[in-house]
C-alpha atoms as a PDB file:
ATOM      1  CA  UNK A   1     -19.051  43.437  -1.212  1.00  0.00           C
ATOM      2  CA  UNK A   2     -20.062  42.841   2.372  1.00  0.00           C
ATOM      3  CA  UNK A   3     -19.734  45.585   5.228  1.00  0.00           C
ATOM      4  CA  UNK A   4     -16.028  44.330   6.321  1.00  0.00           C
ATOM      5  CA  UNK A   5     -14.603  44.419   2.958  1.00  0.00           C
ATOM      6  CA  UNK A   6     -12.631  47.243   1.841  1.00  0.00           C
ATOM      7  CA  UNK A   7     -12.879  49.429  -1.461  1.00  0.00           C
ATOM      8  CA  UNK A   8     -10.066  50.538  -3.110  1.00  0.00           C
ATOM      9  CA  UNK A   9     -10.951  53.285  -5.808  1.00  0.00           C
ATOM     10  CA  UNK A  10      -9.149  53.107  -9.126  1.00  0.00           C
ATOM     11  CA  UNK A  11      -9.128  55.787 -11.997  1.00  0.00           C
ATOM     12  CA  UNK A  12      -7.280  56.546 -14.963  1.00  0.00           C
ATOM     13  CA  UNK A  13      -5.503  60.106 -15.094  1.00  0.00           C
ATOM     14  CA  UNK A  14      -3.601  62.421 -18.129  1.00  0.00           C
ATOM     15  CA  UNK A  15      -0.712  64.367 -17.083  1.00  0.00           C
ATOM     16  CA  UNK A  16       2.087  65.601 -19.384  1.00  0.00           C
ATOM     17  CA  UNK A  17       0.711  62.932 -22.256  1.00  0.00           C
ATOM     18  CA  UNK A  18       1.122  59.993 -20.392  1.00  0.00           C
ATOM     19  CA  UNK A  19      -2.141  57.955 -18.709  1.00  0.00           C
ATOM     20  CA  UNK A  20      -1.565  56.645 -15.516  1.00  0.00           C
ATOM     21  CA  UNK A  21      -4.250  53.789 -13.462  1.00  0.00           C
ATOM     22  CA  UNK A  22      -3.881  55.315 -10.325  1.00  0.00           C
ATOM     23  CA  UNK A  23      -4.578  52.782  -7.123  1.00  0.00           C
ATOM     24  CA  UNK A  24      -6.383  54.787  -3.631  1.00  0.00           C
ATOM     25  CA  UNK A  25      -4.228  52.783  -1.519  1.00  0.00           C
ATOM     26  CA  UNK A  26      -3.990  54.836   1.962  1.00  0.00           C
ATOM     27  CA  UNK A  27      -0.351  55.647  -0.194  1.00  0.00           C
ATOM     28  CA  UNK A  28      -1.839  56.257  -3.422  1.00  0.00           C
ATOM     29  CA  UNK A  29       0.328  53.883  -6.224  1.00  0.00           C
ATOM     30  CA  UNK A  30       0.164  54.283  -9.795  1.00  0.00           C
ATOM     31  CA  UNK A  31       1.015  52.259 -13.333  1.00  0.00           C
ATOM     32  CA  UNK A  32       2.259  54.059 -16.304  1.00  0.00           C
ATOM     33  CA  UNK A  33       0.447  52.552 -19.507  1.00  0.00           C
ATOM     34  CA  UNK A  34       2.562  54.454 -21.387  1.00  0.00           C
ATOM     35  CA  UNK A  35       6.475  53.270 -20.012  1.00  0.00           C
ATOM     36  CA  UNK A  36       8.602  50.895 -19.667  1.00  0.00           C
ATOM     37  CA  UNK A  37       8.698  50.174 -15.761  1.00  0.00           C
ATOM     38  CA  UNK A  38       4.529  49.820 -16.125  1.00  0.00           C
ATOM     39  CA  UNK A  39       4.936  46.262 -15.384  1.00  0.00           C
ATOM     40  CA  UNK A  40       7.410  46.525 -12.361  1.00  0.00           C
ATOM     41  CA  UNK A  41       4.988  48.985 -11.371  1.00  0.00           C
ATOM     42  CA  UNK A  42       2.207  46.345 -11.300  1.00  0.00           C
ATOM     43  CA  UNK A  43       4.498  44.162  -9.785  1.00  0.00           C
ATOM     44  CA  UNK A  44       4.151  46.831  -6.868  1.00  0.00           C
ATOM     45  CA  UNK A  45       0.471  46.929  -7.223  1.00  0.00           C
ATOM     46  CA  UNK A  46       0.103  43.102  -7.150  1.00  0.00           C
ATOM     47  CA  UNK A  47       2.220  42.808  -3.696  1.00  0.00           C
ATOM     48  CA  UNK A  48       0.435  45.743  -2.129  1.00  0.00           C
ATOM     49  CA  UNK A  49      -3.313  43.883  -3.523  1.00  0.00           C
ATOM     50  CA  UNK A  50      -1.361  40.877  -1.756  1.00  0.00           C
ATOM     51  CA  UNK A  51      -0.388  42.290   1.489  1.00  0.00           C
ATOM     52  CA  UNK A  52      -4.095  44.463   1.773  1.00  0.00           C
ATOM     53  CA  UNK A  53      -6.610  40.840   1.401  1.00  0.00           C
ATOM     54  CA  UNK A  54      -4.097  39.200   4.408  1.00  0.00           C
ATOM     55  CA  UNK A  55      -5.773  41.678   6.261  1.00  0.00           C
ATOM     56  CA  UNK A  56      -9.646  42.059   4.687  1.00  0.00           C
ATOM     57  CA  UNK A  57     -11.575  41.191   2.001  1.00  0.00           C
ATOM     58  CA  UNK A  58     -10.660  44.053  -0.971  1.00  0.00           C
ATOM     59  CA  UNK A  59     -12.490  45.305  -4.105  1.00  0.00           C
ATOM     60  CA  UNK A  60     -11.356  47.622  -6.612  1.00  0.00           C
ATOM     61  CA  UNK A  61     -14.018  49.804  -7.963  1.00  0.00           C
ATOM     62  CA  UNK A  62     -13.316  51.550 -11.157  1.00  0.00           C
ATOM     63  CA  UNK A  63     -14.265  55.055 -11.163  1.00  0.00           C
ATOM     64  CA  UNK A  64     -14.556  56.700 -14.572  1.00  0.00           C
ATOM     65  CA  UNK A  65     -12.906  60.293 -14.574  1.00  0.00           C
ATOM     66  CA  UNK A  66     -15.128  62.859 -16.620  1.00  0.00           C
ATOM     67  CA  UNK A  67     -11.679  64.328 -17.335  1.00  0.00           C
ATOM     68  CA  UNK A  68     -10.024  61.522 -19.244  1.00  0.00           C
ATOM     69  CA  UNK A  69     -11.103  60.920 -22.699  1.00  0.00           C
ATOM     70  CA  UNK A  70      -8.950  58.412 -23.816  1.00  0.00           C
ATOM     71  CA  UNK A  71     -11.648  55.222 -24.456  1.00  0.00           C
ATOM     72  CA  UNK A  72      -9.506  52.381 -25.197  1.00  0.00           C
ATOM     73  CA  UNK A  73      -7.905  52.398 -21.676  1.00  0.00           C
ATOM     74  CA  UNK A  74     -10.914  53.612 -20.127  1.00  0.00           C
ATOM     75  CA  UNK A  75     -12.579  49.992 -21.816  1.00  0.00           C
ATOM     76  CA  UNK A  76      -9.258  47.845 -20.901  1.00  0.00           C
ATOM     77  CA  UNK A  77      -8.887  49.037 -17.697  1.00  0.00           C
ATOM     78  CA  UNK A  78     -12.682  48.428 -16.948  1.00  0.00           C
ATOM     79  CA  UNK A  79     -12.004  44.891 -18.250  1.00  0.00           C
ATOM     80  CA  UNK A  80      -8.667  44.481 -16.100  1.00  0.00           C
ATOM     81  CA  UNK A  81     -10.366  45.659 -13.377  1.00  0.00           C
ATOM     82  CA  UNK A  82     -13.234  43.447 -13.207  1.00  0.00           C
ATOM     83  CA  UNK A  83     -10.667  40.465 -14.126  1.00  0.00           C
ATOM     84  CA  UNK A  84      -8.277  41.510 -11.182  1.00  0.00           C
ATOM     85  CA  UNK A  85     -11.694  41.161  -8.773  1.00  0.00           C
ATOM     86  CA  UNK A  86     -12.225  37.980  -9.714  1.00  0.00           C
ATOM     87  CA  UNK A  87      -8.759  36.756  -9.099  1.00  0.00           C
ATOM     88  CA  UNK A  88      -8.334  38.756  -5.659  1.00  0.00           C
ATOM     89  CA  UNK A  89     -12.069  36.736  -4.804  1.00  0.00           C
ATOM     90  CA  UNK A  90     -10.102  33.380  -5.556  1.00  0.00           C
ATOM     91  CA  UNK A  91      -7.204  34.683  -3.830  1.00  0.00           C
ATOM     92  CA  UNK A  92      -9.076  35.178  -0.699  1.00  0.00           C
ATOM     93  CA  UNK A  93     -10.881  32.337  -1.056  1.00  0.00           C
ATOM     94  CA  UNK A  94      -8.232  29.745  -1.315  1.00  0.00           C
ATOM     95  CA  UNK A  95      -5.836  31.418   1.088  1.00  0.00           C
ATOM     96  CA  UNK A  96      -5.334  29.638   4.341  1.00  0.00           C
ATOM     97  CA  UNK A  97      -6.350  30.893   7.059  1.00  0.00           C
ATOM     98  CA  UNK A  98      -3.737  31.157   9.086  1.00  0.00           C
ATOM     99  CA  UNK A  99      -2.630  33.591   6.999  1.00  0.00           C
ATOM    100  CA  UNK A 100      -5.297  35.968   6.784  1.00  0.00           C
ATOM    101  CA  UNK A 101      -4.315  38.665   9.715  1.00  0.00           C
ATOM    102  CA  UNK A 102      -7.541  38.486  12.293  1.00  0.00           C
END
């Protein structure tokens, strides 16, 4: 990541026996894992990813809570991720120009 890119932290979080991937957007959006709206929620996610590399070169960086102890998610959402990176790279890459926001 080079000095003008942004970070955009991502952790997974418990509450009431549901896990939740929860997005530091400057207005914090999360997914579900456990619901049925989880993938209108990434729907959400995926537009707001969209609208955020218009304007600078993003990363997510997955931060591992010491709190959460579930390990399959921790593992997939490592993996997802790391995938999602890759794709917002090619994203970026292959977008025109004139529609990157100078």
């Amino acid at each position: 990541m080079n000095q003008e890119s942004k970070a955009i932290n991502v952790h997974l979080e418990k509450r009431e026996n549901k896990d939740y991937l929860v997005f530091g957007f400057e207005e914090v959006a999360e997914v579900c894992l456990n619901d049925d709206e989880s993938q209108n929620n990434l729907k959400s996610i995926f537009v707001k990813l969209l609208t955020e590399i218009t304007k600078y070169p993003v990363e997510l960086q997955f931060l591992e809570n010491p709190e959460y102890k579930t390990g399959l998610y921790i593992d997939v959402c490592k993996e997802y991720i790391k995938d999602l990176n890759k794709e917002i790279t090619n994203v970026r890459k292959n977008m025109p120009e004139k529609l990157k926001i100078q």
